[in-house]
Protein backbone atom coordinates (compact mmCIF):
# COMPACT_ATOMS: atom_id res chain seq x y z
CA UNK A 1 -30.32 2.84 4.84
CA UNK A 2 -32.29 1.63 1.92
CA UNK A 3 -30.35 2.82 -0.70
CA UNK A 4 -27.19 1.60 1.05
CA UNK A 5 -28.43 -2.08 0.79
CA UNK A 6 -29.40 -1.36 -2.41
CA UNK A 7 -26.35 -0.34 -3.50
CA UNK A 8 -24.24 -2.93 -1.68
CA UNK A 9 -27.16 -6.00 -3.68
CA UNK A 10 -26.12 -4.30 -7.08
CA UNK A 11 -21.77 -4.76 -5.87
CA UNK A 12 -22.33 -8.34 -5.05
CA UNK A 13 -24.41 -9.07 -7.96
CA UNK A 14 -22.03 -7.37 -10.61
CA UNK A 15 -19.26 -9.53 -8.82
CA UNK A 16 -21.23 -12.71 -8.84
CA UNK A 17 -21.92 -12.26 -12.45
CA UNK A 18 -18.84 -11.26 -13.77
CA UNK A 19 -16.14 -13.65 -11.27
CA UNK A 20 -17.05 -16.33 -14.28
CA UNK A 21 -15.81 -17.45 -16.99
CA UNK A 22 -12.26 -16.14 -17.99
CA UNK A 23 -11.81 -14.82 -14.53
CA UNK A 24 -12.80 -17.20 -12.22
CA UNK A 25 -9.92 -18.36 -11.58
CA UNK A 26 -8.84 -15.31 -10.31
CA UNK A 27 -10.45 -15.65 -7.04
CA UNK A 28 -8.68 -15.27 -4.44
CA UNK A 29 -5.35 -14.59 -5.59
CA UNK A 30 -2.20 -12.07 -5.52
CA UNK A 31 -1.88 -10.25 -2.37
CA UNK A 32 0.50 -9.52 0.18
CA UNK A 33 3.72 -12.27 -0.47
CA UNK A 34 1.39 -13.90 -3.39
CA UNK A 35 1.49 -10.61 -5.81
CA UNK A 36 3.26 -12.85 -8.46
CA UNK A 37 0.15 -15.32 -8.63
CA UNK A 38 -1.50 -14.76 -12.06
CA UNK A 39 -0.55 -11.34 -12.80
CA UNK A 40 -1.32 -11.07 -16.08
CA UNK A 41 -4.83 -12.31 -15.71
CA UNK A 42 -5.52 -10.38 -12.72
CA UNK A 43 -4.04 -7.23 -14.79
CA UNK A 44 -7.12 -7.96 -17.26
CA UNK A 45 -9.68 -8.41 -14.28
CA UNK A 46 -8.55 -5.27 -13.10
CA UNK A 47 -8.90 -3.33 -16.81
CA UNK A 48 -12.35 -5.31 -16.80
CA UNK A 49 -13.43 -3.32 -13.65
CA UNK A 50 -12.07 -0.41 -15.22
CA UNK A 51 -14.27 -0.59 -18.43
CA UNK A 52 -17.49 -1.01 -16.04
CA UNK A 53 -16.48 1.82 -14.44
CA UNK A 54 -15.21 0.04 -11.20
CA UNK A 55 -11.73 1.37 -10.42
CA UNK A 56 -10.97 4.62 -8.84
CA UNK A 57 -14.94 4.65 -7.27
CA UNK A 58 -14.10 7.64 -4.92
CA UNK A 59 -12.28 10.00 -6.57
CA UNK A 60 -14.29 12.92 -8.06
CA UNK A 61 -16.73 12.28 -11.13
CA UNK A 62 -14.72 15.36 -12.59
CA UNK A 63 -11.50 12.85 -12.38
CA UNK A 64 -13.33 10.29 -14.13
CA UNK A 65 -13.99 8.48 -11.11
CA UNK A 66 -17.50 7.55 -9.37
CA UNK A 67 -17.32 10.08 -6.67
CA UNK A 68 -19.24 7.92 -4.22
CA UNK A 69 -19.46 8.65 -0.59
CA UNK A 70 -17.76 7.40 2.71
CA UNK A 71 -20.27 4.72 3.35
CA UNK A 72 -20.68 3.72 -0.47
CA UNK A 73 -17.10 3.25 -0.72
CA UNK A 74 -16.79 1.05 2.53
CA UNK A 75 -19.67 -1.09 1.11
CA UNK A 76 -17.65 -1.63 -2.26
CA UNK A 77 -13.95 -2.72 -0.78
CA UNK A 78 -16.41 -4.59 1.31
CA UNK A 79 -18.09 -6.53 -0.76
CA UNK A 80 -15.41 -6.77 -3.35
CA UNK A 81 -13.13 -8.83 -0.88
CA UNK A 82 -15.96 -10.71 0.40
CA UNK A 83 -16.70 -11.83 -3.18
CA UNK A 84 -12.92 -13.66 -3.20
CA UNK A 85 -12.21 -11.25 -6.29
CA UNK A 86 -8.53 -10.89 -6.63
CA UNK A 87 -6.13 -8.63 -5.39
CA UNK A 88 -6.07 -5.29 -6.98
CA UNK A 89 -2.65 -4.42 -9.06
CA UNK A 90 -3.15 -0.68 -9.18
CA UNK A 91 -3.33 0.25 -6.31
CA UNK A 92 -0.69 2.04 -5.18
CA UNK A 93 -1.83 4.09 -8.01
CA UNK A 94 -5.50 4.08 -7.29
CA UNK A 95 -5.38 4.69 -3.85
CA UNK A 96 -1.66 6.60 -3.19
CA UNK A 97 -1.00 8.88 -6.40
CA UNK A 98 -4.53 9.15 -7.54
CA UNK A 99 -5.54 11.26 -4.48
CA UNK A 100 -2.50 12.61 -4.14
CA UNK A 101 -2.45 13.99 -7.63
CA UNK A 102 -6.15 15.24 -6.99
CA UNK A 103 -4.82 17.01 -3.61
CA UNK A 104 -1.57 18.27 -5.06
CA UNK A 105 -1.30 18.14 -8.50
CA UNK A 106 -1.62 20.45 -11.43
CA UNK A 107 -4.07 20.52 -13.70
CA UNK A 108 -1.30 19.29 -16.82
CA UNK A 109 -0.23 16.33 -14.23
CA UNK A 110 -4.07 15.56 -13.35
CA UNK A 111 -4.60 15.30 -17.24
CA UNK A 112 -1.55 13.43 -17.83
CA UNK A 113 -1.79 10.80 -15.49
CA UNK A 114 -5.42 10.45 -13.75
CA UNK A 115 -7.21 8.88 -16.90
CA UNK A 116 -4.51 5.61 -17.20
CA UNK A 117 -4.60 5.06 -13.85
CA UNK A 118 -8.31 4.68 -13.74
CA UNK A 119 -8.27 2.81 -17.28
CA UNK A 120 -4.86 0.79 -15.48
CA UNK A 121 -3.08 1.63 -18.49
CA UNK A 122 -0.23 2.74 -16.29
CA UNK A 123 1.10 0.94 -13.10
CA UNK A 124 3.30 3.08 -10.16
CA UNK A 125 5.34 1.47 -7.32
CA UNK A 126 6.38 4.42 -4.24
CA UNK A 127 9.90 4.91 -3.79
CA UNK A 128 9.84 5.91 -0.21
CA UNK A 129 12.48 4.07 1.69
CA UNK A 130 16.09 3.90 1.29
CA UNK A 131 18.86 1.33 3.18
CA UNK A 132 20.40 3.96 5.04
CA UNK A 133 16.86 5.57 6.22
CA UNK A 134 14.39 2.35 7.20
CA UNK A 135 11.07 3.71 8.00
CA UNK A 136 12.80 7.35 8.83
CA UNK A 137 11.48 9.38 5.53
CA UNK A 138 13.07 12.79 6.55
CA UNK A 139 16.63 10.64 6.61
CA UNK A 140 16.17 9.91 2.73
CA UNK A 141 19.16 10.32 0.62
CA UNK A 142 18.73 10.38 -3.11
CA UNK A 143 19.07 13.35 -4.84
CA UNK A 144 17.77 15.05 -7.90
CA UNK A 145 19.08 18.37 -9.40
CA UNK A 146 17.12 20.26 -12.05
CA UNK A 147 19.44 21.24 -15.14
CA UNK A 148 19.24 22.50 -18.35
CA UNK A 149 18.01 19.86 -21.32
CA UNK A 150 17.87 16.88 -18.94
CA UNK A 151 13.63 16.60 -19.61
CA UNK A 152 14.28 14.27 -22.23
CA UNK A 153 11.88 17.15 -24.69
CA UNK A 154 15.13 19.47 -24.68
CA UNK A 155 13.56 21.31 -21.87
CA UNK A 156 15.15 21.06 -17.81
CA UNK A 157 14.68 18.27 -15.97
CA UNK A 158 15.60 16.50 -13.09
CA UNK A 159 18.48 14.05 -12.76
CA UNK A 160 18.30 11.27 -9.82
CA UNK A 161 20.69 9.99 -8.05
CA UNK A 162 20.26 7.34 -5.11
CA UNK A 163 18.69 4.09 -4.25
CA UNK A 164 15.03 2.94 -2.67
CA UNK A 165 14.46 -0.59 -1.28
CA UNK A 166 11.28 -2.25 -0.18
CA UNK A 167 9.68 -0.74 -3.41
CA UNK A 168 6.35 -3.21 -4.12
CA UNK A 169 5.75 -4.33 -7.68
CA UNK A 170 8.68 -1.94 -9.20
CA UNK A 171 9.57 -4.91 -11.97
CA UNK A 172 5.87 -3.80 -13.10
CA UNK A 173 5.73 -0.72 -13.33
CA UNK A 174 5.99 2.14 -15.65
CA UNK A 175 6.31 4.91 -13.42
CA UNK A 176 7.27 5.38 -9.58
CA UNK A 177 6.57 8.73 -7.58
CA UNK A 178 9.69 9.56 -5.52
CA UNK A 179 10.86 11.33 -2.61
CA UNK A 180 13.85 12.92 -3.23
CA UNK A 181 16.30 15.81 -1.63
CA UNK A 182 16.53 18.44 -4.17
CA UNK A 183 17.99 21.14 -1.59
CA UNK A 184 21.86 20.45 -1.15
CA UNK A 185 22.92 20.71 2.37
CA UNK A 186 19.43 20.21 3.80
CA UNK A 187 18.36 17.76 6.02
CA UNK A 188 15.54 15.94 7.89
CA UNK A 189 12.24 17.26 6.36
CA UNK A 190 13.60 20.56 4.94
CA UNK A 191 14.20 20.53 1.26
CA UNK A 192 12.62 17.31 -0.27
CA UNK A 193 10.43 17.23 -3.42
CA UNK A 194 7.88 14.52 -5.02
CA UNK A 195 8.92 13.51 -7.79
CA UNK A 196 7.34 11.19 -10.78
CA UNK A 197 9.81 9.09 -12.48
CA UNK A 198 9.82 6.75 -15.57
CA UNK A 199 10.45 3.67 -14.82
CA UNK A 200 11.44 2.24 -18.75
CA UNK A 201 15.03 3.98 -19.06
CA UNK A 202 18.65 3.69 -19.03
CA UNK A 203 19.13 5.30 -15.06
CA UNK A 204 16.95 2.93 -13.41
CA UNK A 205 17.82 -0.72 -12.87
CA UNK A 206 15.27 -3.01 -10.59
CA UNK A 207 16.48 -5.61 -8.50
CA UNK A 208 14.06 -8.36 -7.09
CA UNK A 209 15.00 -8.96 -3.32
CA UNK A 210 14.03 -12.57 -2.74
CA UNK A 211 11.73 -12.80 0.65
CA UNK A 212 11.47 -15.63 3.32
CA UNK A 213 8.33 -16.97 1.16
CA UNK A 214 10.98 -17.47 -1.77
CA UNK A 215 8.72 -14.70 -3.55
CA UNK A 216 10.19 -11.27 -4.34
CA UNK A 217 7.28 -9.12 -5.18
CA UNK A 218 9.51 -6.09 -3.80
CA UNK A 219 12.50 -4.94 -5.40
CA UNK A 220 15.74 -2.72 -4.92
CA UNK A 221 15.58 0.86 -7.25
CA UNK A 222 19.05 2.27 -8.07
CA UNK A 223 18.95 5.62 -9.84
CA UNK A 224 22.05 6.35 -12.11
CA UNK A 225 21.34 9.84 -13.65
CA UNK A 226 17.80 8.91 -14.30
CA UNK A 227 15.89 11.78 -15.58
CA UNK A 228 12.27 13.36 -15.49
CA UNK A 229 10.72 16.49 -16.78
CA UNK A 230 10.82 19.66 -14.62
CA UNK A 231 7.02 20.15 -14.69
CA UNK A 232 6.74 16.39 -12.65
CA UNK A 233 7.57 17.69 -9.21
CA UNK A 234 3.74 17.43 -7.62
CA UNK A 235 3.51 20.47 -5.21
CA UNK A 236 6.47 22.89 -5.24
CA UNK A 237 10.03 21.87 -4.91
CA UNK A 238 11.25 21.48 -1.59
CA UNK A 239 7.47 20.67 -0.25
CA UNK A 240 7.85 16.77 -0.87
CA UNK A 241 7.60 16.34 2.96
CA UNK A 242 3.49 17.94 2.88
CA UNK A 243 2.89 15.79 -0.28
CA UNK A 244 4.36 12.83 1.29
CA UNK A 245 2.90 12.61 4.39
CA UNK A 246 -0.62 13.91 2.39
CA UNK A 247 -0.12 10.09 0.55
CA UNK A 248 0.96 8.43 3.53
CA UNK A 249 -2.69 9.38 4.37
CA UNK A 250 -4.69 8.30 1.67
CA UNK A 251 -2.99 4.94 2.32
CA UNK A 252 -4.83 4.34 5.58
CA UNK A 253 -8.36 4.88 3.38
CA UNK A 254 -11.36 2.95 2.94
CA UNK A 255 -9.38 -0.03 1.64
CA UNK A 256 -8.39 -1.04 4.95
CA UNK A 257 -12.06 -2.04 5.67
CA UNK A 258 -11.77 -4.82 2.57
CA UNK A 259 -8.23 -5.72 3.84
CA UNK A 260 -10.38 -6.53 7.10
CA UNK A 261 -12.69 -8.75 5.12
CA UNK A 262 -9.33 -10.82 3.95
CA UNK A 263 -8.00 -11.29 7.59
CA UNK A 264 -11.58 -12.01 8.99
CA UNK A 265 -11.76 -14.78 6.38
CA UNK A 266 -8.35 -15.74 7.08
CA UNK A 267 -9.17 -16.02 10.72
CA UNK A 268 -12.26 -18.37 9.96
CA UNK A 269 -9.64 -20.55 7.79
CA UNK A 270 -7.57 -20.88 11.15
CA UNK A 271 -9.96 -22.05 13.06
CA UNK A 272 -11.50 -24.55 10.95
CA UNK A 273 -7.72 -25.64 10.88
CA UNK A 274 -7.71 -26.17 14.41
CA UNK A 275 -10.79 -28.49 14.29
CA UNK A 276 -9.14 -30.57 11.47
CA UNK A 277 -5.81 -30.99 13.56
CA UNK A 278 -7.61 -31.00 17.14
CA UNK A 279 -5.67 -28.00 18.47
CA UNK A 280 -8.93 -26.42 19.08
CA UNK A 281 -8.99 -28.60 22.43
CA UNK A 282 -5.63 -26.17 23.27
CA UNK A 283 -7.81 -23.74 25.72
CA UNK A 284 -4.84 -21.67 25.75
CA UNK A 285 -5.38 -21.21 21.80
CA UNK A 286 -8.86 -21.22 21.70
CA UNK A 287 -9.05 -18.33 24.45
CA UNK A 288 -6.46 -17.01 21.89
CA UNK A 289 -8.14 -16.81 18.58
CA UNK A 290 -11.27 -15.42 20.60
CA UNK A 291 -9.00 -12.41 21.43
CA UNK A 292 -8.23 -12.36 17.09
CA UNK A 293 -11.75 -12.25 17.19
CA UNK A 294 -12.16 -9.94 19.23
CA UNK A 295 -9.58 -7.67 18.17
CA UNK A 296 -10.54 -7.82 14.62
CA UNK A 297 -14.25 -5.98 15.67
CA UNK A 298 -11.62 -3.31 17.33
CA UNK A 299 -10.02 -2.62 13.98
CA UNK A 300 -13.29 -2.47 12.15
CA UNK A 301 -14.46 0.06 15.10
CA UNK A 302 -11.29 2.28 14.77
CA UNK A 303 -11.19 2.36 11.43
CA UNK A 304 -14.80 3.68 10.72
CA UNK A 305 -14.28 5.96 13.33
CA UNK A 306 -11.41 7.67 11.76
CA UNK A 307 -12.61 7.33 7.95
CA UNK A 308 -14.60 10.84 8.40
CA UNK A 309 -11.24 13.01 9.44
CA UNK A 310 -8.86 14.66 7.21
CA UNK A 311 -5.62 12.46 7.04
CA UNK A 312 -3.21 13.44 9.68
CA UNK A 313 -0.74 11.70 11.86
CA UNK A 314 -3.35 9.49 14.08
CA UNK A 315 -3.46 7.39 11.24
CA UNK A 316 -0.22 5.51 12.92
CA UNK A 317 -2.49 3.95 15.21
CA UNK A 318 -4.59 2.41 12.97
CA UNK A 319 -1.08 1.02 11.15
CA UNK A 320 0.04 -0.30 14.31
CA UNK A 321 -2.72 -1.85 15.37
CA UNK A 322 -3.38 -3.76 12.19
CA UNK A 323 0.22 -4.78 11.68
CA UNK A 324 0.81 -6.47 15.50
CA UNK A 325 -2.51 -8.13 14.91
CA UNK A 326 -1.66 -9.50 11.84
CA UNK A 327 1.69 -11.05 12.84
CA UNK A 328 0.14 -12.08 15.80
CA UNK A 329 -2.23 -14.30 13.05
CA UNK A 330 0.81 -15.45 11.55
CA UNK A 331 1.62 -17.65 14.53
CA UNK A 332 -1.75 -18.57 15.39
CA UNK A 333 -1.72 -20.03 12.00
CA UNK A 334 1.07 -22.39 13.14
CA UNK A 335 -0.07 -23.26 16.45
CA UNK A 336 -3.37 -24.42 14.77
CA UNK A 337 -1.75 -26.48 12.26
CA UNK A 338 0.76 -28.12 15.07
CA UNK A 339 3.21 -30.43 14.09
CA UNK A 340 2.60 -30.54 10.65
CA UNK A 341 3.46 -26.35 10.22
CA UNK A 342 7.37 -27.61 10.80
CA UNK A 343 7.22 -29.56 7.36
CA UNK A 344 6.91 -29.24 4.23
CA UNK A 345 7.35 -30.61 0.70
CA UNK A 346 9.17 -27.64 -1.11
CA UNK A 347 6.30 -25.25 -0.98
CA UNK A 348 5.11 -23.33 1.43
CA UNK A 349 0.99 -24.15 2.72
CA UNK A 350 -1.02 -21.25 2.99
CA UNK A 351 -0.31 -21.18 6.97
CA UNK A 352 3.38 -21.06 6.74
CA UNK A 353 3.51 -18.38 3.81
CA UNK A 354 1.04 -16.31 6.08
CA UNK A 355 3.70 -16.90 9.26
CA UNK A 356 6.59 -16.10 7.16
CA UNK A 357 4.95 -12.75 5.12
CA UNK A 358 3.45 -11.50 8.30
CA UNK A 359 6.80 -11.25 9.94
CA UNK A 360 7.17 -7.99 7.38
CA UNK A 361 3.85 -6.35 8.82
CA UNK A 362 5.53 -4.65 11.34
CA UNK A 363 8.28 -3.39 9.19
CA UNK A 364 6.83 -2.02 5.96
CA UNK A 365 4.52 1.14 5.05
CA UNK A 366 6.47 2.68 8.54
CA UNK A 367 7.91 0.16 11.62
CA UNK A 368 5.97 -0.03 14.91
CA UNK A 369 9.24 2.34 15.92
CA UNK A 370 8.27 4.96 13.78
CA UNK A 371 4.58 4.76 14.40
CA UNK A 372 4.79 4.52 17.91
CA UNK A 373 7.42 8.15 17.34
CA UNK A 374 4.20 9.91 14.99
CA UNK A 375 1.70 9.06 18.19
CA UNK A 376 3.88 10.27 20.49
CA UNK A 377 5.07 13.42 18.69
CA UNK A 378 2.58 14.75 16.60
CA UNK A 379 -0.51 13.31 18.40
CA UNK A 380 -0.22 13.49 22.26
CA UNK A 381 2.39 16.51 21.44
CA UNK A 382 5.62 14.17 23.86
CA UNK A 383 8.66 15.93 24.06
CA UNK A 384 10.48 14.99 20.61
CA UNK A 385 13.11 12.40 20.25
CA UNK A 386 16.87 13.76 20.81
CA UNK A 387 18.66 14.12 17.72
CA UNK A 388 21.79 15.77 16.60
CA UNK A 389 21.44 19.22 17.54
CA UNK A 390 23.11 20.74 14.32
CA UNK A 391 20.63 18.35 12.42
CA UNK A 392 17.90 20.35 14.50
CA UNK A 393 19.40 23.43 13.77
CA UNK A 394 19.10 22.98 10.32
């Protein structure tokens, strides 16, 4: 459509013109296993975007955000990746809590909190996973328990007890929204609330967890008594699990389709590897970076075709199909580079940090396990996975 194109020529243009001076050398970095690149000037790129109205471009122009369609909003993660602008550093604000908060939220907590994540003003991490849970949400732990004068304003609050791991960009940021067990006794599911937490006091302590890449852009979260206002529990207390899975659905959005961009141009970096070395003579390789290929116009496919349906639990598949092909790029990388991928100098190449980071693909954001458990149980309605029967019962 005309004013599609038209719309996509003004993206790429704004890009072009404004990927200069101070931020052009940007391009290209932070990401998954390389958030720690530049941080602070990508930070400013990002509040740049902001002030041209940029961030947040399909929430609701009554949220402050654009409120541009499907299709407008594919075109923009599009054409922001394909202009090598950096990765974002809100986004688990922008595209988890944001929506969430517009789906769930009150309108005090849409007030509070929508206008500094669009300005990026404010930073979240998701404290989701525990040690003793993995992937398995409904297994989670911590606690919080409202009582009287624990909001920090003299009013009740909620004090927090427990520990998430895994949690991206924590040692950044100022606030993290948290699923916690507020019922005691409860289990699985059943009596969980969604918390927002402040990151900057005395009950929370953040510990980097070094990674295979000798990065540690995600952290360990130990609550000690930390303590939040009552009024910060998005949705009603003991309905975390609906608000939850409600963000675990805005995650698979219309981001994924610029996250495709990345791995398509990481896929053309590959091969022109394997001319360089001469591993492209391999047939066995070459037939196998045709299937990448290949593969990566399924993803595309699969993702527009779900981008019209309310979140639900079919968004596993698209989840485990982007994570296996992604650690399936890892080694590709590798093979292309041949010999020379056992070596190195101290640092890491490009290929080898991709190998390495892309191990975690299949782990994060849900394991293939748990995935491959959603499909079966929620979407093709299987018989559900044994588990204690006075669990069930509860």
């Amino acid at each position: 459509m005309e004013n599609h194109e038209r719309f996509r020529r003004e993206v790429a243009t704004w890009l072009a013109d404004n990927l200069t001076g101070e931020f052009a050398g940007v391009r290209g970095l932070g990401g998954p296993g390389r958030e720690h690149e530049a941080f602070e000037a990508r930070l400013a790129w990002e509040r740049h975007l902001a002030a041209a109205g940029w961030t947040c471009v399909g929430w609701p122009t009554e949220f402050g955000g654009r409120g541009l369609s499907l299709a407008e909003q594919v075109i923009f993660h599009e054409e922001y990746a394909a202009s090598g602008a950096p990765a974002r550093v809100s986004h688990l604000g922008e595209q988890l809590l944001g929506p969430t908060l517009i789906a769930f939220g009150t309108p005090e907590q849409q007030r509070r909190f929508l206008p500094p994540i669009r300005a990026v003003e404010q930073l979240w991490c998701q404290g989701y996973s525990e040690p003793g849970a993995g992937s398995d949400l409904a297994a989670v732990s911590t606690t919080a328990r409202l009582e009287p004068g624990a909001g920090g304003d003299g009013g009740p609050g909620w004090i927090l007890n427990g520990q998430k791991i895994w949690t991206s960009l924590a040692h950044v940021a100022d606030w993290c929204f948290v699923v916690a067990r507020t019922e005691p006794g409860s289990t699985r599911h059943h009596g969980l609330s969604y918390l927002l937490v402040p990151m900057d006091q005395p009950g929370v302590t953040v510990r980097p967890i070094t990674q295979l890449t000798g990065t540690s852009e995600f952290n360990e979260v130990f609550f000690d008594d930390a303590r939040t206002e009552a009024g910060l529990v998005v949705g009603e207390p003991g309905d975390g699990w609906r608000v939850a899975m409600g963000t675990l659905g805005f995650e698979r959005g219309v981001s994924t389709l610029g996250q495709q961009i990345g791995f398509r141009r990481e896929l053309d970096g590959i091969v022109a590897q394997a001319r360089a070395t001469g591993t492209i003579d391999d047939p066995v390789l070459r037939d196998d970076l045709a299937r990448a290929r290949i593969d990566l116009r399924i993803l595309r496919a699969h993702a527009l075709r779900t981008l019209e349906r309310e979140p639900g639990p079919d968004v596993a598949v698209g989840k485990l199909l982007w994570a296996g092909w992604h650690r399936r790029l890892g080694e590709l990388a590798v093979r292309a580079r041949g010999a020379r991928a056992l070596t190195t100098d101290g640092d890491l190449d490009e290929w080898q940090r991709l190998l390495l980071f892309s191990r975690a693909d299949t782990i994060y954001g849900g394991s293939d396990e748990i995935q491959r458990n959603i499909i079966a149980e929620r979407v093709l309605g299987l018989p559900k996975e044994p588990r204690n029967t006075t669990e069930e019962r509860r």
